[in-house]
C-alpha atoms as a PDB file:
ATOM      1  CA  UNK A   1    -212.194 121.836  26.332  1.00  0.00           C
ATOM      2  CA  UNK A   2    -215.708 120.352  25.092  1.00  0.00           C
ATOM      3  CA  UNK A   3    -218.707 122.376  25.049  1.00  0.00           C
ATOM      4  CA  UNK A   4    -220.093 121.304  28.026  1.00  0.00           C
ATOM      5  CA  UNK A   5    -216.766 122.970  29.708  1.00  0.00           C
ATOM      6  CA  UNK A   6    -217.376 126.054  28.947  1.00  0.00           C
ATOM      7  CA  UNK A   7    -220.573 126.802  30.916  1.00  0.00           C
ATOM      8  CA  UNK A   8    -218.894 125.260  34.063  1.00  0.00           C
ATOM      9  CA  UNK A   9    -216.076 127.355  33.304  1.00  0.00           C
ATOM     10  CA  UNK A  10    -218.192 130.955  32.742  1.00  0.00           C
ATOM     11  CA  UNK A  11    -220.061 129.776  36.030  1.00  0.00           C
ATOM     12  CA  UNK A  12    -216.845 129.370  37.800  1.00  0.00           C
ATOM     13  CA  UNK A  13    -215.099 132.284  36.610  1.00  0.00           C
ATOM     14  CA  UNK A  14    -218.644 134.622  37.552  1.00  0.00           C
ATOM     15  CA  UNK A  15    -218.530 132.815  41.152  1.00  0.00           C
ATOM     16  CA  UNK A  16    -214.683 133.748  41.565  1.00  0.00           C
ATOM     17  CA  UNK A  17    -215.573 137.524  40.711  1.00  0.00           C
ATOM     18  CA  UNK A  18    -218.695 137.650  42.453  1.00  0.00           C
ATOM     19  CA  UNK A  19    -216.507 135.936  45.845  1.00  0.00           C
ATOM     20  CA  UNK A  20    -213.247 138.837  45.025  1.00  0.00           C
ATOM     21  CA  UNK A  21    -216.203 141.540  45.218  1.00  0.00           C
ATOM     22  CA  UNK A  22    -217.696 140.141  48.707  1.00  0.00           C
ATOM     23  CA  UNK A  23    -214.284 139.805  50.153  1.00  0.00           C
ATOM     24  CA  UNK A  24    -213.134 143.161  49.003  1.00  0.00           C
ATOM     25  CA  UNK A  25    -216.470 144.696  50.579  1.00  0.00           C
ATOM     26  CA  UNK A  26    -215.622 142.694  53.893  1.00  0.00           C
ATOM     27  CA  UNK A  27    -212.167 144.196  53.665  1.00  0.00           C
ATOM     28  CA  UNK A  28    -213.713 147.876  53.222  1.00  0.00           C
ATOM     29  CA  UNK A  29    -216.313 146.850  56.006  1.00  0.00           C
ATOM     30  CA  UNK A  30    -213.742 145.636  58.311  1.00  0.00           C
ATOM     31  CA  UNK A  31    -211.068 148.823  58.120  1.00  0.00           C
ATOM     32  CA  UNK A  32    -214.589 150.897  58.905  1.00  0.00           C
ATOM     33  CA  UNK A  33    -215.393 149.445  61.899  1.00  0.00           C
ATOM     34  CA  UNK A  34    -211.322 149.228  62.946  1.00  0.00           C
ATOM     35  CA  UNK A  35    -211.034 152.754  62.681  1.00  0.00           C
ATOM     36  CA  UNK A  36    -214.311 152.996  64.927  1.00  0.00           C
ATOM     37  CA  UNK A  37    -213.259 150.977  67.219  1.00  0.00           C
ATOM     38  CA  UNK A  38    -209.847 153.344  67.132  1.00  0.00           C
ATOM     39  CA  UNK A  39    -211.661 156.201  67.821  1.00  0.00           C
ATOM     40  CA  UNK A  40    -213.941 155.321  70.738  1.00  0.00           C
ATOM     41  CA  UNK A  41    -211.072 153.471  72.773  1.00  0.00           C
ATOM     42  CA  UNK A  42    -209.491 156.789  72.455  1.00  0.00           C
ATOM     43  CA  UNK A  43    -212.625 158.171  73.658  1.00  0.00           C
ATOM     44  CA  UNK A  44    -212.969 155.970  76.597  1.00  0.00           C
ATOM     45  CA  UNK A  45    -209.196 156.657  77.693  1.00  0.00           C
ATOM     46  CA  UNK A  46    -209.738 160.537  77.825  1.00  0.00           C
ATOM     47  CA  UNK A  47    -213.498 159.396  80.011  1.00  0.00           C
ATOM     48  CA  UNK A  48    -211.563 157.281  82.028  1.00  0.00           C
ATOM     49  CA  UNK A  49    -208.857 160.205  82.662  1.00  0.00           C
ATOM     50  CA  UNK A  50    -211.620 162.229  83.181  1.00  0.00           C
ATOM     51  CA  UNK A  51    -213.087 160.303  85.940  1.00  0.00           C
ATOM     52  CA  UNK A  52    -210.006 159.474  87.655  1.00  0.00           C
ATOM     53  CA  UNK A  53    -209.517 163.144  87.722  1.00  0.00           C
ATOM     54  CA  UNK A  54    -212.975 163.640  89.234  1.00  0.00           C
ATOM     55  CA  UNK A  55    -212.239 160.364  91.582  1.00  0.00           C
ATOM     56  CA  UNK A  56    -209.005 162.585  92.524  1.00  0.00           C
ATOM     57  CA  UNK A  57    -211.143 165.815  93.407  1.00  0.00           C
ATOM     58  CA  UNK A  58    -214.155 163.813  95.419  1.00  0.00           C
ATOM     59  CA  UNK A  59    -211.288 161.906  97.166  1.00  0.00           C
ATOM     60  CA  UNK A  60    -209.457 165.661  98.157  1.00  0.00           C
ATOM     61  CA  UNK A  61    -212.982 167.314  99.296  1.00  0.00           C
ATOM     62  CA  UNK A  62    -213.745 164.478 101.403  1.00  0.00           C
ATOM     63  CA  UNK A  63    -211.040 165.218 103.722  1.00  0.00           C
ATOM     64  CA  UNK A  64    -213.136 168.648 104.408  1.00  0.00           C
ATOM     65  CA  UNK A  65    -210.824 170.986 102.178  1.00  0.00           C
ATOM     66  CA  UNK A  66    -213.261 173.535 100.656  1.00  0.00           C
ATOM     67  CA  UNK A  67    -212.255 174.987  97.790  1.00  0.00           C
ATOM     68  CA  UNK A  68    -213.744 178.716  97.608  1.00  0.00           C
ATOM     69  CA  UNK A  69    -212.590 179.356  93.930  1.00  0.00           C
ATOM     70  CA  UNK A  70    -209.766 181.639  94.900  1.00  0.00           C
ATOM     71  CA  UNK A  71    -207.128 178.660  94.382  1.00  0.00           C
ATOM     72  CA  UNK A  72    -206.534 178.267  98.291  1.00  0.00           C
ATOM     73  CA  UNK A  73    -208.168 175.205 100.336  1.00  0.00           C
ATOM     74  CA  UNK A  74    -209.318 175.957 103.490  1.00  0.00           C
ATOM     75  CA  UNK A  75    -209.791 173.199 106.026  1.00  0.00           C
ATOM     76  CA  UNK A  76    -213.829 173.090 107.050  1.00  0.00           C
END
């Protein structure tokens, strides 16, 4: 190797660290936001359980049943 190698080398071998640093921060970045992502689909699936629930309940009370808290429906 002649001395005009070596700089091109150093410069090479600096870029290749500086590019395994960025990519490892990506990596880091990337299993963040996956494990967001995780955690508010859950979220949405209990909402949208929730609501369908809800849906269920507007849909019985609709056909006049009142509910007077006791646990009985009384047609109204």
């Amino acid at each position: 190797m002649s001395s005009t190698d070596e700089p091109k080398q150093a410069d090479l071998e600096a870029r290749v660290v500086e590019l395994e640093i960025a990519l490892s921060f990506e990596r880091q970045t990337r299993e963040a936001l996956d494990e967001v992502v995780r955690e508010f689909t859950a979220r949405v699936e209990v909402l949208e359980a929730r609501l369908s629930a809800l849906g269920e309940q507007v849909r019985g009370t609709e056909t006049d049943e009142v509910d007077d808290g006791s646990g009985y429906k009384f047609s109204g």
